[in-house]
C-alpha atoms as a PDB file:
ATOM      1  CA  UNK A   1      85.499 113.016 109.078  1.00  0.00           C
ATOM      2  CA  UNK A   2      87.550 111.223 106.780  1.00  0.00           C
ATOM      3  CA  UNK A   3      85.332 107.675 105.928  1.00  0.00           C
ATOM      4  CA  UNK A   4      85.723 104.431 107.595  1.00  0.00           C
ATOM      5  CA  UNK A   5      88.574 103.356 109.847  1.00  0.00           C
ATOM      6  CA  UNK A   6      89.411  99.604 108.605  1.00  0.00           C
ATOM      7  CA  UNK A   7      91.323  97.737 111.317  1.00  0.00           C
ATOM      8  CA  UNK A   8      93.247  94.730 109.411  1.00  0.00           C
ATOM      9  CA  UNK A   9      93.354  92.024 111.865  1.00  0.00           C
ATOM     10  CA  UNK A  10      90.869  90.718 114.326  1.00  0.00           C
ATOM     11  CA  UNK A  11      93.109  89.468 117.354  1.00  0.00           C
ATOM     12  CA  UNK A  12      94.339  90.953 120.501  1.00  0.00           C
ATOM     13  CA  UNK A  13      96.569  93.610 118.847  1.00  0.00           C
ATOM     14  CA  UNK A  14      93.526  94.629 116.949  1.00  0.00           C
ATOM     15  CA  UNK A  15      91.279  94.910 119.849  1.00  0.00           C
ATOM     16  CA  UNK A  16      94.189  97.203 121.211  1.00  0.00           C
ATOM     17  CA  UNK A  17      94.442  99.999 117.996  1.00  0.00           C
ATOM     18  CA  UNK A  18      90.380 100.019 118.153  1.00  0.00           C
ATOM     19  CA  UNK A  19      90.752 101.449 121.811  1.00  0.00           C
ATOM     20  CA  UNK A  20      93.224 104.127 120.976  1.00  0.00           C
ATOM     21  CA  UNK A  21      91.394 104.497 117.906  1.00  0.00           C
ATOM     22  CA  UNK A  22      87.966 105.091 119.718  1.00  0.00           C
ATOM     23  CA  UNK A  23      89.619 107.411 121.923  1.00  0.00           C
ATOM     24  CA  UNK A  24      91.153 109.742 118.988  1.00  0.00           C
ATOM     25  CA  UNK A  25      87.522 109.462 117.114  1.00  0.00           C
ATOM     26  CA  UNK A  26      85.775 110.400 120.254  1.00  0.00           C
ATOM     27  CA  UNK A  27      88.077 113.391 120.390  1.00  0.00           C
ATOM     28  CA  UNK A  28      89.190 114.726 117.005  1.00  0.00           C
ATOM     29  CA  UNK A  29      85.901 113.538 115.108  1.00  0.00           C
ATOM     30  CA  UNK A  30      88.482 111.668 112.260  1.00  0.00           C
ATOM     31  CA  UNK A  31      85.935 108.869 111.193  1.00  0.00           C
ATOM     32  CA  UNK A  32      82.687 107.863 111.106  1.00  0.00           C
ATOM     33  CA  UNK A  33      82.929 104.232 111.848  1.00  0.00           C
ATOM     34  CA  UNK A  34      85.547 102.087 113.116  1.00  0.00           C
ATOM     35  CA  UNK A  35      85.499  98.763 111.618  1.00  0.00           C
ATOM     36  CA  UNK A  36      87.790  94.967 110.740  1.00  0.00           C
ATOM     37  CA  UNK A  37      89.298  93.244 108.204  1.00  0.00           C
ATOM     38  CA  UNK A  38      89.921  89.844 108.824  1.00  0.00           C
ATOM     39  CA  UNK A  39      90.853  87.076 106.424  1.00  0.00           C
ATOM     40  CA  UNK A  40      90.561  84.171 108.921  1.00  0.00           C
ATOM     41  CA  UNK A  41      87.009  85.167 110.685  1.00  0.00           C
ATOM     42  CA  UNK A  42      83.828  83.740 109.818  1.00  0.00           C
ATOM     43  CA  UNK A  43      81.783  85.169 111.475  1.00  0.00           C
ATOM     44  CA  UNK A  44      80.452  89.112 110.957  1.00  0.00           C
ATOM     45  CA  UNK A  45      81.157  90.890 114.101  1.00  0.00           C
ATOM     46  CA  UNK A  46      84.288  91.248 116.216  1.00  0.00           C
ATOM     47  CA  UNK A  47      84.668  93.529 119.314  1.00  0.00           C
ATOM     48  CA  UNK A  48      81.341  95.125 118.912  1.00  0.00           C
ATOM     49  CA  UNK A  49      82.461  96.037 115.307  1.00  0.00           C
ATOM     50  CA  UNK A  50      81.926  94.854 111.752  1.00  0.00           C
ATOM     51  CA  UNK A  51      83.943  92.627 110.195  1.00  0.00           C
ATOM     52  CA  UNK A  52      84.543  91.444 106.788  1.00  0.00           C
ATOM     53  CA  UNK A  53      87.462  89.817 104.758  1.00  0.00           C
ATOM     54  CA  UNK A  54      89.497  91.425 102.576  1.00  0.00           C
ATOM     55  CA  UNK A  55      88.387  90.607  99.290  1.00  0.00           C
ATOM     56  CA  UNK A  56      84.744  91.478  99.888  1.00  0.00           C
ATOM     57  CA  UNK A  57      86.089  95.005 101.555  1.00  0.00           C
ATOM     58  CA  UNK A  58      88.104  95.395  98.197  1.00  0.00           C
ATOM     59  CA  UNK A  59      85.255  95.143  96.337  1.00  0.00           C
ATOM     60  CA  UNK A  60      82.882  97.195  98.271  1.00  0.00           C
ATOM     61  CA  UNK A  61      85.019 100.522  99.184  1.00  0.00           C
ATOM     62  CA  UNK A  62      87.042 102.471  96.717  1.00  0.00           C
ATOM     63  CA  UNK A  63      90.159 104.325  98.456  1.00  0.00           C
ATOM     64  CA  UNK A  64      88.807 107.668  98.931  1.00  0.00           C
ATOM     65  CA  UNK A  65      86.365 105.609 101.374  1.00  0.00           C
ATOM     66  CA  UNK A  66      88.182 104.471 103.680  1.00  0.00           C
ATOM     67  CA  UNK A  67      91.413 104.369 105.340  1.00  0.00           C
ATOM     68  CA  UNK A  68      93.193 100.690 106.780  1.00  0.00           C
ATOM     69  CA  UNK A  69      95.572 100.622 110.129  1.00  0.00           C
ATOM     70  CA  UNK A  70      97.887  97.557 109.877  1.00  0.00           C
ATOM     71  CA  UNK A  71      96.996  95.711 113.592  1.00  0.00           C
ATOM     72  CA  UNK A  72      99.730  92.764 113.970  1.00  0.00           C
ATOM     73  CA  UNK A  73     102.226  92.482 115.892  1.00  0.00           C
ATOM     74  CA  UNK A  74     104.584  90.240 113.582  1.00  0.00           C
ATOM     75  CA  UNK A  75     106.937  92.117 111.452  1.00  0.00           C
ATOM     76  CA  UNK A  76     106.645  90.020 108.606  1.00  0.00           C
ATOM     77  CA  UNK A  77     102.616  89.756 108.307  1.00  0.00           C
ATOM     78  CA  UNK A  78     102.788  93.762 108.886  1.00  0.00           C
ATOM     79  CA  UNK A  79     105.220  93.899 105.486  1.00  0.00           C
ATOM     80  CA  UNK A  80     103.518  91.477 103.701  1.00  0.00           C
ATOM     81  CA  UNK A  81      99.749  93.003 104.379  1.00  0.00           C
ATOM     82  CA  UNK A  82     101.430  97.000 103.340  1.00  0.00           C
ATOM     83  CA  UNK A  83     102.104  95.465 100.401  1.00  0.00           C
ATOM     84  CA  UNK A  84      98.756  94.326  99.322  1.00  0.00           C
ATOM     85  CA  UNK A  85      96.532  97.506 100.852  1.00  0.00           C
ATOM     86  CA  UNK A  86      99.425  99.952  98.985  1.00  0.00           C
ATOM     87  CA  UNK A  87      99.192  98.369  95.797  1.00  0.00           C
ATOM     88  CA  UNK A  88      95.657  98.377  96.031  1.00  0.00           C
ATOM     89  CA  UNK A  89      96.059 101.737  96.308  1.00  0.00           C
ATOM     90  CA  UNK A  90      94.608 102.315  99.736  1.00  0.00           C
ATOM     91  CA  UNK A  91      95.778 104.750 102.402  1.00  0.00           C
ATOM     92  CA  UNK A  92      97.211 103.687 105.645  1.00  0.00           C
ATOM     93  CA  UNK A  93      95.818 105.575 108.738  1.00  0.00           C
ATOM     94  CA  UNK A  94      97.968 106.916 111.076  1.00  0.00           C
ATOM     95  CA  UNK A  95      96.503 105.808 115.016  1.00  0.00           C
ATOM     96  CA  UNK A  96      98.495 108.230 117.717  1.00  0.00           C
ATOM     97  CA  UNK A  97      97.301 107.990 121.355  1.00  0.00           C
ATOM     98  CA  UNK A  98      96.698 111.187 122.956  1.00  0.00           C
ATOM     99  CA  UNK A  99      98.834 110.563 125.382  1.00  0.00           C
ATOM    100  CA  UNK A 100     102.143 109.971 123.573  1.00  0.00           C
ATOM    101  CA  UNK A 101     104.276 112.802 124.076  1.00  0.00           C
ATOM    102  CA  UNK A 102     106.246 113.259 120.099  1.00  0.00           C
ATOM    103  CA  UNK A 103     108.800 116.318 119.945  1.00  0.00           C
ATOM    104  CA  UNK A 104     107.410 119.066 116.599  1.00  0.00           C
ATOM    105  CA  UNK A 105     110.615 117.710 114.815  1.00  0.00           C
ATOM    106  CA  UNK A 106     109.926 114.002 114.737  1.00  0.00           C
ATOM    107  CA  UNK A 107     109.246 112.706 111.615  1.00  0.00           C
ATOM    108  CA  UNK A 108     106.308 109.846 111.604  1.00  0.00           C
ATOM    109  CA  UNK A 109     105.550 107.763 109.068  1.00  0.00           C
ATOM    110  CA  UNK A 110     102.056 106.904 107.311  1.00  0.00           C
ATOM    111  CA  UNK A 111     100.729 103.644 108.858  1.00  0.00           C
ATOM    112  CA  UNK A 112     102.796 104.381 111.863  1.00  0.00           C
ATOM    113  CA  UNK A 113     100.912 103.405 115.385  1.00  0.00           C
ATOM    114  CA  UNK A 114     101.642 104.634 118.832  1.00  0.00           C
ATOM    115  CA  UNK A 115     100.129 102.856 121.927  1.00  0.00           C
ATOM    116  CA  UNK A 116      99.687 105.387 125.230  1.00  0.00           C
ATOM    117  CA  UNK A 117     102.539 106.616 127.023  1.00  0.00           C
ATOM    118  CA  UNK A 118     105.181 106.810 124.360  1.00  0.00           C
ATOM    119  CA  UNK A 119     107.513 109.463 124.006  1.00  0.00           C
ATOM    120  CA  UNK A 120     109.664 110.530 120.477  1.00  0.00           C
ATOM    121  CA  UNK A 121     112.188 112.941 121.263  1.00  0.00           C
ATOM    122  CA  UNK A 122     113.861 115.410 118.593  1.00  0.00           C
ATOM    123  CA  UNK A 123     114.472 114.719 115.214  1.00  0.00           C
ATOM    124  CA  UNK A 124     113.469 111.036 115.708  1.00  0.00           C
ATOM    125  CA  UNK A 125     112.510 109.133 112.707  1.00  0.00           C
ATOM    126  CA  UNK A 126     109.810 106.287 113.065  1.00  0.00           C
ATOM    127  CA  UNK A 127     109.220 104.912 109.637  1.00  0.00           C
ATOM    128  CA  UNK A 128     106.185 103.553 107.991  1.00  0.00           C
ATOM    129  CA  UNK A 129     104.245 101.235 109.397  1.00  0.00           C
ATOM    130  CA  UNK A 130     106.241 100.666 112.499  1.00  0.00           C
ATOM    131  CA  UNK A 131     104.330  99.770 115.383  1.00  0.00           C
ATOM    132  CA  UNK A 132     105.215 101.121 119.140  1.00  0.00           C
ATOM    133  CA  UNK A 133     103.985  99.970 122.155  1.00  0.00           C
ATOM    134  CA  UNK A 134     103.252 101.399 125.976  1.00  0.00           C
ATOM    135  CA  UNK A 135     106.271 103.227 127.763  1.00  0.00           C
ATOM    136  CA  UNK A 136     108.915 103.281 124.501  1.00  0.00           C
ATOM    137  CA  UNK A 137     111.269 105.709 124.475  1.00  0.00           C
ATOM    138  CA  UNK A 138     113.122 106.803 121.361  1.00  0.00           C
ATOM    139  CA  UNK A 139     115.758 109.684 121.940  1.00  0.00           C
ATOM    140  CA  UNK A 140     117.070 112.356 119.812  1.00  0.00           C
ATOM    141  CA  UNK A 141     118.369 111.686 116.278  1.00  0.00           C
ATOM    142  CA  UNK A 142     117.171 108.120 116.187  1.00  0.00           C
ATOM    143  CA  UNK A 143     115.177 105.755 113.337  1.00  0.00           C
ATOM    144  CA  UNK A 144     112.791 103.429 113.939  1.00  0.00           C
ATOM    145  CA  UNK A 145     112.340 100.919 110.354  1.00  0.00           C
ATOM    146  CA  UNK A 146     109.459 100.001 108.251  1.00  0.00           C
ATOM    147  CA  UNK A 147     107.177  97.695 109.728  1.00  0.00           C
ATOM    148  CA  UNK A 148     109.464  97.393 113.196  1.00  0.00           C
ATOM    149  CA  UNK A 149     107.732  96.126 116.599  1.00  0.00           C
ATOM    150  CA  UNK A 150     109.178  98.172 119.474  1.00  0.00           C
ATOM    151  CA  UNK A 151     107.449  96.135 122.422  1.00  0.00           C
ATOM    152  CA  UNK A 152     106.615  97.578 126.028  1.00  0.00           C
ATOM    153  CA  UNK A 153     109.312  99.567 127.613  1.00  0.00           C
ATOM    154  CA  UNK A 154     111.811  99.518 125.484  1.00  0.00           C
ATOM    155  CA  UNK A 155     114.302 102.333 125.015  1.00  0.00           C
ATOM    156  CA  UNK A 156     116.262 103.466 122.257  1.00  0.00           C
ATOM    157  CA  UNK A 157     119.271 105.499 122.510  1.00  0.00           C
ATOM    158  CA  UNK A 158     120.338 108.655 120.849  1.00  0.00           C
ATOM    159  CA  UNK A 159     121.604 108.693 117.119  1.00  0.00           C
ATOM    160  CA  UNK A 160     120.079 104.704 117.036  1.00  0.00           C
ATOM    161  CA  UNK A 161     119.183 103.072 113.914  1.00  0.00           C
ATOM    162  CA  UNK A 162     116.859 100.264 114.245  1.00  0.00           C
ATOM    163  CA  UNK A 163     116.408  98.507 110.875  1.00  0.00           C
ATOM    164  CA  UNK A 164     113.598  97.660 109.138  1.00  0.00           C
ATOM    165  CA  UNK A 165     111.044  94.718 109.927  1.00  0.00           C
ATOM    166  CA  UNK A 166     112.588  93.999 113.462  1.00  0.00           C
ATOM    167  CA  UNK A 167     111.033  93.139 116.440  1.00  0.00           C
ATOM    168  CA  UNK A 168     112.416  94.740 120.039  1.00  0.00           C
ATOM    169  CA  UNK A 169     110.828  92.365 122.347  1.00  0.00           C
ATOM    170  CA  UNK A 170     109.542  94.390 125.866  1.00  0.00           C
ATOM    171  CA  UNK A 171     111.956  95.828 127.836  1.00  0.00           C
ATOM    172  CA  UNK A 172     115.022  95.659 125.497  1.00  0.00           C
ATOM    173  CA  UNK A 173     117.510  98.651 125.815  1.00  0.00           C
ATOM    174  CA  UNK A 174     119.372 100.002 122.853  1.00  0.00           C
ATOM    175  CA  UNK A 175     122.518 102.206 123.396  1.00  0.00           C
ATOM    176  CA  UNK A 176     123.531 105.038 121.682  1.00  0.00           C
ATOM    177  CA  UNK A 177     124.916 105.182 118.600  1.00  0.00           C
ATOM    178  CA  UNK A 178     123.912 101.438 117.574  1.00  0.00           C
ATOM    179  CA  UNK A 179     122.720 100.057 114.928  1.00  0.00           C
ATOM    180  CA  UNK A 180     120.498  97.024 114.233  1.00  0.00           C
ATOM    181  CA  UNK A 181     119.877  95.675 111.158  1.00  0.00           C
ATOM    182  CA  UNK A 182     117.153  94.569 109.161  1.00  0.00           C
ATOM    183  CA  UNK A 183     114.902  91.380 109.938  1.00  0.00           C
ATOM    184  CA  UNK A 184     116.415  91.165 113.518  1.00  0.00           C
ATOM    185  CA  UNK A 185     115.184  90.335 116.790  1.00  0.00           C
ATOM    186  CA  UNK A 186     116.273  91.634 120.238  1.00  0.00           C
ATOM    187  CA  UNK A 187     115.057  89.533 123.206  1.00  0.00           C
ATOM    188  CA  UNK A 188     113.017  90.000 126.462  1.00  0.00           C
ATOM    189  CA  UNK A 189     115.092  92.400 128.358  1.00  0.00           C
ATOM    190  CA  UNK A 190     118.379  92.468 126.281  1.00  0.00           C
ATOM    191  CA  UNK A 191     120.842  95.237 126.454  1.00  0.00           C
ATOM    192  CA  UNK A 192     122.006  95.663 122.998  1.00  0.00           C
ATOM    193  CA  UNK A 193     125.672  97.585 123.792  1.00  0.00           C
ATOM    194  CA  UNK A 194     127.282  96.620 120.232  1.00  0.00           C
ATOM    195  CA  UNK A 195     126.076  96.501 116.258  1.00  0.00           C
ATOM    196  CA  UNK A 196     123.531  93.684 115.743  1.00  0.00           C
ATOM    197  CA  UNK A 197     123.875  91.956 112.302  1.00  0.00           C
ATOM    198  CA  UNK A 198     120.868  91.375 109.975  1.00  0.00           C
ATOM    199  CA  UNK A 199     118.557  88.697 109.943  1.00  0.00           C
ATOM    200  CA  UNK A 200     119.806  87.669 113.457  1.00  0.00           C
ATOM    201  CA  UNK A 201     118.134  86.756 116.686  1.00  0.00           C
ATOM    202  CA  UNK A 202     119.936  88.737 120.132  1.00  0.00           C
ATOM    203  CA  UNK A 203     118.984  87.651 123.614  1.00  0.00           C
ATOM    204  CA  UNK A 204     120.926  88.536 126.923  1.00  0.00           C
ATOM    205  CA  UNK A 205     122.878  91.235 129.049  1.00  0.00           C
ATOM    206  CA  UNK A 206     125.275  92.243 127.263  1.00  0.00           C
ATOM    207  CA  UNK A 207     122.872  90.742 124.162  1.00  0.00           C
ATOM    208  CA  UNK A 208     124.982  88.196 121.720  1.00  0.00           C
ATOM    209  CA  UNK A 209     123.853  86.492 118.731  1.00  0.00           C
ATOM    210  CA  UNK A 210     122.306  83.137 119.008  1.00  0.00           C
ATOM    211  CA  UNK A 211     121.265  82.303 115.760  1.00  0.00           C
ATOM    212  CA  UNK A 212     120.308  83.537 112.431  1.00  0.00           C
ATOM    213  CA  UNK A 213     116.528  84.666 111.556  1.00  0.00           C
ATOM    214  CA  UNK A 214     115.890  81.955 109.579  1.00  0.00           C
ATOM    215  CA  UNK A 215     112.521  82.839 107.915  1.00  0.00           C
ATOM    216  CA  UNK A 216     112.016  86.374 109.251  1.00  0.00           C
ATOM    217  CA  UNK A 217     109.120  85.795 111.473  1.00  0.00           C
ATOM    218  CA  UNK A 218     109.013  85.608 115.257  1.00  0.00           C
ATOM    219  CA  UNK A 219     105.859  83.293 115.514  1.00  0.00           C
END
């Protein structure tokens, strides 16, 4: 066993990872508790688990304790908390449902979580800390960003590049070939058939540009 699984963030996404996580733990043995960080809880148990904030888990457990999974769903609060648990020098846990189907030549990154029912086909590349959800598809030859959201049901093309800390809202489809830059958002359902710009916001079939991503956040 390797420590303590930290989940940072007590909310619905949270709940979520502890699931698949409980489900890997009960069947690969990889640590001996599963436990939250939370910096806006006051009270000492979420979900049946411990919780504590992170300055007093700082204080108590040195990295070769423990290792954190990232649990938002917002791009932005996923950058902005890697930051703080890598420079602190802690390790970010890898959570991989079972049931996710990932070709041997996929690259995955550290920190990198994958809900049930995913499947990563050859020589995909999902990069740190990006965050897929149920039914996503990435094909062949594609890249996935630092600290992206790809929501429910999405599929990406082959040879796509989806930039870092964007958020593919559920059901979006990305074509082939595409690229999407960094700090963008795709919308409910789009179909994304040409090059989306940076620190834009997409919606629609064919999806167009509706206005810039002002402060990078979705929420």
């Amino acid at each position: 066993m390797n420590g303590i699984l930290f989940i940072y963030c007590a909310g619905g996404v949270g709940r979520e990872v502890c699931d698949i996580a409980e489900r890997v733990n009960q069947k690969h043995k990889k640590w001996s508790e599963i436990c939250f960080i939370d910096d806006t809880k006051e009270y000492g148990e979420f979900y049946g688990k411990k919780v504590i904030n992170y300055k007093e888990f700082s204080l108590k457990y040195k990295p070769d304790q423990v290792e954190i999974v990232l649990a938002n769903g917002e791009p932005f609060y996923r950058k902005e908390l890697m930051s703080k648990v890598i420079n602190d020098r802690y390790n970010l846990a890898t959570i991989i449902d079972d049931s996710a189907i990932i070709s041997p030549t996929a690259k995955i990154g550290q920190g990198v979580i994958i809900y049930p029912n995913v499947f990563i086909s050859s020589n995909a590349n999902i990069k740190e800390n990006a965050l897929l959800y149920n039914y996503v598809t990435v094909a062949h030859d594609s890249i996935v960003g630092v600290n992206t959201v790809v929501s429910i049901n999405t599929s990406i093309g082959g040879y796509a590049t989806v930039g870092d800390n964007c958020f593919l809202a559920m059901g979006s489809l990305i074509r082939d070939r595409i690229k999407i830059g960094d700090n963008t958002v795709i919308g409910m359902g789009a179909v994304v058939c040409k090059d989306a710009v940076n620190n834009s916001v997409y919606i629609g079939n064919p999806a167009r540009k509706i206005r810039e991503n002002i402060n990078s956040r979705i929420w």
